[in-house]
N, C-alpha and C. Protein backbone atom coordinates (compact mmCIF):
# COMPACT_ATOMS: atom_id res chain seq x y z
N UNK A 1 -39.59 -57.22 34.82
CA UNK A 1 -39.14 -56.41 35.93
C UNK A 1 -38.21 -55.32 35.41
N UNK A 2 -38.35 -54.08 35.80
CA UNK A 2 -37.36 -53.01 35.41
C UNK A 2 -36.81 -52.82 36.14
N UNK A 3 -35.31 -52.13 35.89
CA UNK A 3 -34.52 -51.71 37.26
C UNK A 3 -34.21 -50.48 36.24
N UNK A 4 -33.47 -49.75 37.23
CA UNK A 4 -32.73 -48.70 36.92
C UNK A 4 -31.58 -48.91 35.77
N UNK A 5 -30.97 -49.46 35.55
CA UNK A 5 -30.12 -49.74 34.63
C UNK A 5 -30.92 -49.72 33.02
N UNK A 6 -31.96 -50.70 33.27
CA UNK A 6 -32.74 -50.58 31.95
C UNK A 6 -33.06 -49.16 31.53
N UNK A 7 -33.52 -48.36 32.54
CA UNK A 7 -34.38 -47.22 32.56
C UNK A 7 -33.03 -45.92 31.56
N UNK A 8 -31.84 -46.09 32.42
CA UNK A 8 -30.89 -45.68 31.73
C UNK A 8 -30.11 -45.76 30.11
N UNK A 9 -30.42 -47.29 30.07
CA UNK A 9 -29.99 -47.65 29.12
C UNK A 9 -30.92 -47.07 27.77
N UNK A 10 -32.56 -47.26 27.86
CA UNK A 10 -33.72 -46.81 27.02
C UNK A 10 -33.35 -45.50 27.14
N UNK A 11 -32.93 -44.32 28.24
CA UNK A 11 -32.77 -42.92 27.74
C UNK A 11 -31.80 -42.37 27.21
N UNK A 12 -30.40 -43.27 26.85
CA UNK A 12 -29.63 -42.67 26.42
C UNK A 12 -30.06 -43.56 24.37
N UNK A 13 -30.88 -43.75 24.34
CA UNK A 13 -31.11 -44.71 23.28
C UNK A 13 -30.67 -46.23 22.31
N UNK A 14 -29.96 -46.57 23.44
CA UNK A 14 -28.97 -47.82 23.75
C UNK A 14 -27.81 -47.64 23.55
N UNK A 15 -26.93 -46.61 23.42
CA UNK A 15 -25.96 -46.47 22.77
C UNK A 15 -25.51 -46.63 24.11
N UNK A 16 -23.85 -47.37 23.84
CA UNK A 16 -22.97 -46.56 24.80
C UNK A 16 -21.82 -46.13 24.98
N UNK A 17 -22.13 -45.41 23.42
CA UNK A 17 -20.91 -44.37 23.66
C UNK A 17 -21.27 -42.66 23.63
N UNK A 18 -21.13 -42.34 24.45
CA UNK A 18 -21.44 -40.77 24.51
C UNK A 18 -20.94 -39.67 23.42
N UNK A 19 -20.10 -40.45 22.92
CA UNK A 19 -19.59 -39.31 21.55
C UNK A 19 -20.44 -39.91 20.16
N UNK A 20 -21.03 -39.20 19.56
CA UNK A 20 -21.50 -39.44 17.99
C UNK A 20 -20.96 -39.20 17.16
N UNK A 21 -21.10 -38.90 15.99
CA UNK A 21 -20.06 -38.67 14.70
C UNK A 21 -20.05 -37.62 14.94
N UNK A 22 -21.09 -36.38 15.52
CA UNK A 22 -20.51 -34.97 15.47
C UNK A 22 -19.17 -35.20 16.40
N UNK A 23 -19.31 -35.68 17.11
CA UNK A 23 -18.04 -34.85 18.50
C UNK A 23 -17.10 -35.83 17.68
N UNK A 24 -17.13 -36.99 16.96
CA UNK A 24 -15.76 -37.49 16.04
C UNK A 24 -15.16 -36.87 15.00
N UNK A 25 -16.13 -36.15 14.06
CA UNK A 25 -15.71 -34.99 13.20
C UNK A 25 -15.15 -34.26 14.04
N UNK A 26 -15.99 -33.37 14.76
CA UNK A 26 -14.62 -32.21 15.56
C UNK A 26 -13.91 -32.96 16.21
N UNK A 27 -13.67 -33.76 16.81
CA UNK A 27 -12.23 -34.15 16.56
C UNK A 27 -11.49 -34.11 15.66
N UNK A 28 -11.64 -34.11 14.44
CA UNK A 28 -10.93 -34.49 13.57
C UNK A 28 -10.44 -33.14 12.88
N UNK A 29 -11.43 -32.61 13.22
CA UNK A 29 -11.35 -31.12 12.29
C UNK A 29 -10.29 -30.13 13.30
N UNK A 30 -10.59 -30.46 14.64
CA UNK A 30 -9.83 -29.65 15.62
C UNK A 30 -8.13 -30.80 15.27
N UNK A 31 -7.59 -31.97 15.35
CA UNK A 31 -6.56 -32.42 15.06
C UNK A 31 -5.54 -32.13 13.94
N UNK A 32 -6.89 -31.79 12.85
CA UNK A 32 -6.39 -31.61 11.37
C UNK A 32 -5.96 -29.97 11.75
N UNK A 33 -6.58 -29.11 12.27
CA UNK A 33 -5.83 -27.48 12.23
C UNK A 33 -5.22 -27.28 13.13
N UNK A 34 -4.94 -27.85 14.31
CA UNK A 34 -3.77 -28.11 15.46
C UNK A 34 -2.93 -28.51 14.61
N UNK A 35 -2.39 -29.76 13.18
CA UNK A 35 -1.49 -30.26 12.78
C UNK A 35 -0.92 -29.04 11.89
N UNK A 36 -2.16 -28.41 11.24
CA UNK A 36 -1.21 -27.39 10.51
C UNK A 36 -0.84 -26.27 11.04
N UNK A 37 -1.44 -25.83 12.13
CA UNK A 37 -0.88 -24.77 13.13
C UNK A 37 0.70 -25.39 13.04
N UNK A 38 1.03 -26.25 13.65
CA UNK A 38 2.57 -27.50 14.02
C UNK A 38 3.13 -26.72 12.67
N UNK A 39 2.51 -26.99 11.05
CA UNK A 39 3.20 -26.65 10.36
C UNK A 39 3.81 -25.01 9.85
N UNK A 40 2.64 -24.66 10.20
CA UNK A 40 3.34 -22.88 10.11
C UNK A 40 4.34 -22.98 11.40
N UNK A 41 3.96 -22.87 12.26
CA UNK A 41 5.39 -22.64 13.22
C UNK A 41 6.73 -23.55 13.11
N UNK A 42 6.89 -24.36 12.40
CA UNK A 42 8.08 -25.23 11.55
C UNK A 42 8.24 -24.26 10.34
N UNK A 43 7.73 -23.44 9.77
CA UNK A 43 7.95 -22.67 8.83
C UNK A 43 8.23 -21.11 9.02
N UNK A 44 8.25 -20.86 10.61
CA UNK A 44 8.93 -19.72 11.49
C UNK A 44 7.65 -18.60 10.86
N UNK A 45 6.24 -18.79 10.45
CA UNK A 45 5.39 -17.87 10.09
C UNK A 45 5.14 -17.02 11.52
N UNK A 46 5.30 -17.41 12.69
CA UNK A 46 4.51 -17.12 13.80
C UNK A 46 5.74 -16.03 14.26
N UNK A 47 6.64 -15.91 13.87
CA UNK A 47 8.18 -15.25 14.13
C UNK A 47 8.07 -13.84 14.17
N UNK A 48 7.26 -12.91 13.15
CA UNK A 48 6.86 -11.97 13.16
C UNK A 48 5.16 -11.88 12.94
N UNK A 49 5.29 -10.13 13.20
CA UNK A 49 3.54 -10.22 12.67
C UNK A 49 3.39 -10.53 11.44
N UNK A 50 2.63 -10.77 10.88
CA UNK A 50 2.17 -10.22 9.43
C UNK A 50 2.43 -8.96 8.75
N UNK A 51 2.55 -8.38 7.75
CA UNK A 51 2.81 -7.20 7.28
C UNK A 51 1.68 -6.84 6.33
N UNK A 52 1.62 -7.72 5.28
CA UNK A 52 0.52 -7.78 4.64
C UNK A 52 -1.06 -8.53 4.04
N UNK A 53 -1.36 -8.89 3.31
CA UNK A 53 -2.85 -9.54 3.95
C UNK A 53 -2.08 -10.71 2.99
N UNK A 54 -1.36 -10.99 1.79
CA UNK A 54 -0.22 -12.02 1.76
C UNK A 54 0.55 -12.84 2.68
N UNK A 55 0.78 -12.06 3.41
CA UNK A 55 1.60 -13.09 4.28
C UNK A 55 0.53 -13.19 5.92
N UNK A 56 -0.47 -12.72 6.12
CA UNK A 56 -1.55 -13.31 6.71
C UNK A 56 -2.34 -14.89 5.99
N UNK A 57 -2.37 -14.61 4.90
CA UNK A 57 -3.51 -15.41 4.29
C UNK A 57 -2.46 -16.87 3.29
N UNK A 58 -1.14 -16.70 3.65
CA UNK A 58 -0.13 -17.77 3.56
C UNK A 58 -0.42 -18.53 5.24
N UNK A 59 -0.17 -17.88 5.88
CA UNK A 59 -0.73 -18.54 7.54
C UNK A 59 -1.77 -19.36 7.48
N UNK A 60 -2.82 -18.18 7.41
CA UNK A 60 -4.38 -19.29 6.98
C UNK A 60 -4.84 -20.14 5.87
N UNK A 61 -3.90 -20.31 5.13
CA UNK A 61 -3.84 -21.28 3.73
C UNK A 61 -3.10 -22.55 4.46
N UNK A 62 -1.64 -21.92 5.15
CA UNK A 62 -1.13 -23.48 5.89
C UNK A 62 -1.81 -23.91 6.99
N UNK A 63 -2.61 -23.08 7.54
CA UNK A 63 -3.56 -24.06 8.92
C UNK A 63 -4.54 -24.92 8.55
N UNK A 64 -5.16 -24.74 7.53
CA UNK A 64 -6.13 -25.12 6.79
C UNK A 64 -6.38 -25.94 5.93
N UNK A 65 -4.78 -26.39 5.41
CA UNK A 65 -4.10 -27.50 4.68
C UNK A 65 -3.55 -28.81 5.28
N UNK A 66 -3.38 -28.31 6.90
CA UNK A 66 -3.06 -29.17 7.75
C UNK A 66 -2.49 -30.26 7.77
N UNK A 67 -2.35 -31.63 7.49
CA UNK A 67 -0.92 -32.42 7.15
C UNK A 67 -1.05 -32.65 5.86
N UNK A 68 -2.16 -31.85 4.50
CA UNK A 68 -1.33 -31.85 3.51
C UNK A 68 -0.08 -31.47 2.89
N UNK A 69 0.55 -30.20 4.39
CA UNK A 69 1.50 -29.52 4.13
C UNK A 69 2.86 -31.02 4.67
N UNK A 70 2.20 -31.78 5.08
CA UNK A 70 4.13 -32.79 5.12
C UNK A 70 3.93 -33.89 4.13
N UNK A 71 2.73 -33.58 3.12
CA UNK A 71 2.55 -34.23 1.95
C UNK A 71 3.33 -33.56 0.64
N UNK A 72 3.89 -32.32 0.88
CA UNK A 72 4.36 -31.83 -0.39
C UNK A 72 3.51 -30.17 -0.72
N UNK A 73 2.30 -30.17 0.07
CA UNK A 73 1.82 -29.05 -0.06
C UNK A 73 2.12 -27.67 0.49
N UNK A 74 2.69 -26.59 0.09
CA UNK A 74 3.22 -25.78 0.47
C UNK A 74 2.69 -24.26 0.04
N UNK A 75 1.37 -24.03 0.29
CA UNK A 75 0.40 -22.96 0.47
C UNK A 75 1.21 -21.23 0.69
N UNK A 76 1.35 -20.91 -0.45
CA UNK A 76 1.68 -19.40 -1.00
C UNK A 76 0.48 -18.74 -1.27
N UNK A 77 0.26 -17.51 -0.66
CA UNK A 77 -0.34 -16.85 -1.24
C UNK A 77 0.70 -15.41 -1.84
N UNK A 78 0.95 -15.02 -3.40
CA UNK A 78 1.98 -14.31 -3.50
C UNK A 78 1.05 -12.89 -3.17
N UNK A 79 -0.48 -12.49 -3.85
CA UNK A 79 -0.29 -11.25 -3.99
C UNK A 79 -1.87 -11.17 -3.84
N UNK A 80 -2.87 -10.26 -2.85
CA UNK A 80 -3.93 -10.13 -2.65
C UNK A 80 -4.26 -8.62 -2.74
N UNK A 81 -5.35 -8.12 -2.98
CA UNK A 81 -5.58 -6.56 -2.94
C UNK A 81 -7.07 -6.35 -2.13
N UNK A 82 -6.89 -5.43 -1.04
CA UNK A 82 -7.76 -5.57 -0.11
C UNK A 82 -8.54 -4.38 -0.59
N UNK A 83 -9.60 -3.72 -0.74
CA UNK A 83 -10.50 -2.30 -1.25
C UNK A 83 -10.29 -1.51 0.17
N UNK A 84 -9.07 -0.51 0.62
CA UNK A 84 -9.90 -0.01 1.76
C UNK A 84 -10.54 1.59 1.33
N UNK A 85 -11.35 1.06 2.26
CA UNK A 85 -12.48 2.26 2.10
C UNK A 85 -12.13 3.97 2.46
N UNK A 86 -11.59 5.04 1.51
CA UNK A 86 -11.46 6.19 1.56
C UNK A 86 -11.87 6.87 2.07
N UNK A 87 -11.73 8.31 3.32
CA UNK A 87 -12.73 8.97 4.00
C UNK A 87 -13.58 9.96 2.87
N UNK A 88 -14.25 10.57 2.72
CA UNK A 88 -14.75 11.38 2.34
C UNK A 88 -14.22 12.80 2.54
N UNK A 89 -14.21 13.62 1.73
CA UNK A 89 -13.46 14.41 1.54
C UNK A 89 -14.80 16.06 2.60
């Protein structure tokens, strides 16, 4: 005899949990750069703009490091050189 419950149960493929490892990775991946966001703004980065693509890419080195930074990791970038492109004369 089938009922509805069975019918449900066979289309979700017996599982029953609606999250899979994808939606557990992003979790994890969204927790891990929310934590290091936490850490640049403990490090007053968010205080001003940026000035140069150094102290942009110190920001995105600590978001990205995320609680390796309350492990000891402390993501410098000292010195980057960007090509910008010259008008034509």
């Amino acid at each position: 005899m089938r009922t509805s419950a069975n019918d449900r149960q066979r289309t979700r493929g017996g599982s029953r949990s609606s999250i899979g490892i994808a939606g557990i990775v992003t979790l994890l991946v969204f927790v891990w750069l929310i934590i290091g966001a936490v850490a640049g703004g403990q490090r007053h980065y968010y205080d001003s703009a940026p000035t140069n693509c150094a102290s942009t890419g110190t920001i995105a080195e600590t978001i990205v490091a995320g609680p390796l930074n309350y492990l000891g990791m402390n993501p410098k970038i000292a010195d980057c050189h960007v090509d910008v492109p010259q008008p034509s004369p």
